[in-house]
Protein backbone atom coordinates (compact mmCIF):
# COMPACT_ATOMS: atom_id res chain seq x y z
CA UNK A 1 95.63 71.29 77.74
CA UNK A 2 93.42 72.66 80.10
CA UNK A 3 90.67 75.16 80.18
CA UNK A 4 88.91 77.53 82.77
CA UNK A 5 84.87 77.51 83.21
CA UNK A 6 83.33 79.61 85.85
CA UNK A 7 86.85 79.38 87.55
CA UNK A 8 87.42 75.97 87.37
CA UNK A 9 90.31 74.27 85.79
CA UNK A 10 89.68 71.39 83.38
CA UNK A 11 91.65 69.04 82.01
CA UNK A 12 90.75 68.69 78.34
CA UNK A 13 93.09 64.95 78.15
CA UNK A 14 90.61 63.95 80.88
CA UNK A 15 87.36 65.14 79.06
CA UNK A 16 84.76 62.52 77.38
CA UNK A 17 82.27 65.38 76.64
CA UNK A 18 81.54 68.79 76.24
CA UNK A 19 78.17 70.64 75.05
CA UNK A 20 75.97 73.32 75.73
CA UNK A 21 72.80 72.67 76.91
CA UNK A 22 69.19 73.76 77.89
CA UNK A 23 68.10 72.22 81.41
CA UNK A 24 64.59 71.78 81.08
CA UNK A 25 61.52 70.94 83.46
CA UNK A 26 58.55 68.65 82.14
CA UNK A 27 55.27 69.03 83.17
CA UNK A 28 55.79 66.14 85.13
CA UNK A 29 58.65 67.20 87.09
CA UNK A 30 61.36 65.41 85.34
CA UNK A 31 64.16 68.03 84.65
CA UNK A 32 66.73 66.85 82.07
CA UNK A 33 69.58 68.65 79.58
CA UNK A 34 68.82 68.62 76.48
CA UNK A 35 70.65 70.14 73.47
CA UNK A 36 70.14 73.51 72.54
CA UNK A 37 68.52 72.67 68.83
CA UNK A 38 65.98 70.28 70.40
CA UNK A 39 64.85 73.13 72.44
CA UNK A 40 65.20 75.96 70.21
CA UNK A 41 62.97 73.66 67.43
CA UNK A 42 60.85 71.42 70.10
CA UNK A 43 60.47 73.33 73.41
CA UNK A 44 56.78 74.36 73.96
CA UNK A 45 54.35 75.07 76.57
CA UNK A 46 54.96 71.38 78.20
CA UNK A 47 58.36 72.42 79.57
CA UNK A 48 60.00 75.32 81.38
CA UNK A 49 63.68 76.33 80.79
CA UNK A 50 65.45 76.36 84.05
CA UNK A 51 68.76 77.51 83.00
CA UNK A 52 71.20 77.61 79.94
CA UNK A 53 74.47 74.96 81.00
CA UNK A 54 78.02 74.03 79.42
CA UNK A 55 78.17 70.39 80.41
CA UNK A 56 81.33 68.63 81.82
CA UNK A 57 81.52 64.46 81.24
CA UNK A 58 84.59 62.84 82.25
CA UNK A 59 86.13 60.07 80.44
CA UNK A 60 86.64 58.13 83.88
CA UNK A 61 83.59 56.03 84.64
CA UNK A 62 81.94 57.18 88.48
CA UNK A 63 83.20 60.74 87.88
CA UNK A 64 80.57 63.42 88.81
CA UNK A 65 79.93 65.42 85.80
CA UNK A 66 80.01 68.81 85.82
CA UNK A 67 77.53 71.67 84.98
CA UNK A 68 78.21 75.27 84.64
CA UNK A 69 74.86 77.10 84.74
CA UNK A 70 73.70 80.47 83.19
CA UNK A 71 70.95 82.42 83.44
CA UNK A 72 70.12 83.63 80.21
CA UNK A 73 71.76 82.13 76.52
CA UNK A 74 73.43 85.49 75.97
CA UNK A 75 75.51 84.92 79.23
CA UNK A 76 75.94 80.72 77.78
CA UNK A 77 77.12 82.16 74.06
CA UNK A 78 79.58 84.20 76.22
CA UNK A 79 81.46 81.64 78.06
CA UNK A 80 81.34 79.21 74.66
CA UNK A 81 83.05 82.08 72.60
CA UNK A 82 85.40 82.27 75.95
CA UNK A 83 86.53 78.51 75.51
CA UNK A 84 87.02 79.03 71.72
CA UNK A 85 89.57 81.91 72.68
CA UNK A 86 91.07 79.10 74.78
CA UNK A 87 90.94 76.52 72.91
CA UNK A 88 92.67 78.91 69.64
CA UNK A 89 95.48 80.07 72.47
């Protein structure tokens, strides 16, 4: 099966993982993704949200992951309830 992000084509069969997440900037610099529950219950004012993401790991070891970014979590809730329609076609 595959799917389209952002107009990409993905190959579900070659897939390891797939999540939303919140890309995130600690005080210290260190920006990281973490899952949207740790920073809808955790986030405070030690980190800044840099974007909303659905994240892309391949199965294949070396393989770049891939990150589709979005500005705002409406836009992110948007392109998840996109890949459900795909994923029920």
């Amino acid at each position: 099966m595959k799917i389209m992000i952002q107009n990409e084509t993905v190959r579900l069969e070659e897939v390891g993982q797939l999540y939303p997440a919140a890309i995130i900037r600690y005080a210290d610099g260190t920006v990281t993704q973490i899952s949207l529950e740790w920073y809808d219950e955790m986030a405070n004012n030690d980190v800044e949200l840099l974007h909303y993401a659905i994240c892309i790991h391949y199965k294949e070891e070396g393989r770049e992951p891939l990150v589709f970014s979005y500005e705002d979590r409406s836009k992110l809730e948007e392109a998840i309830g996109q890949l459900v329609s795909q994923f029920r076609s």
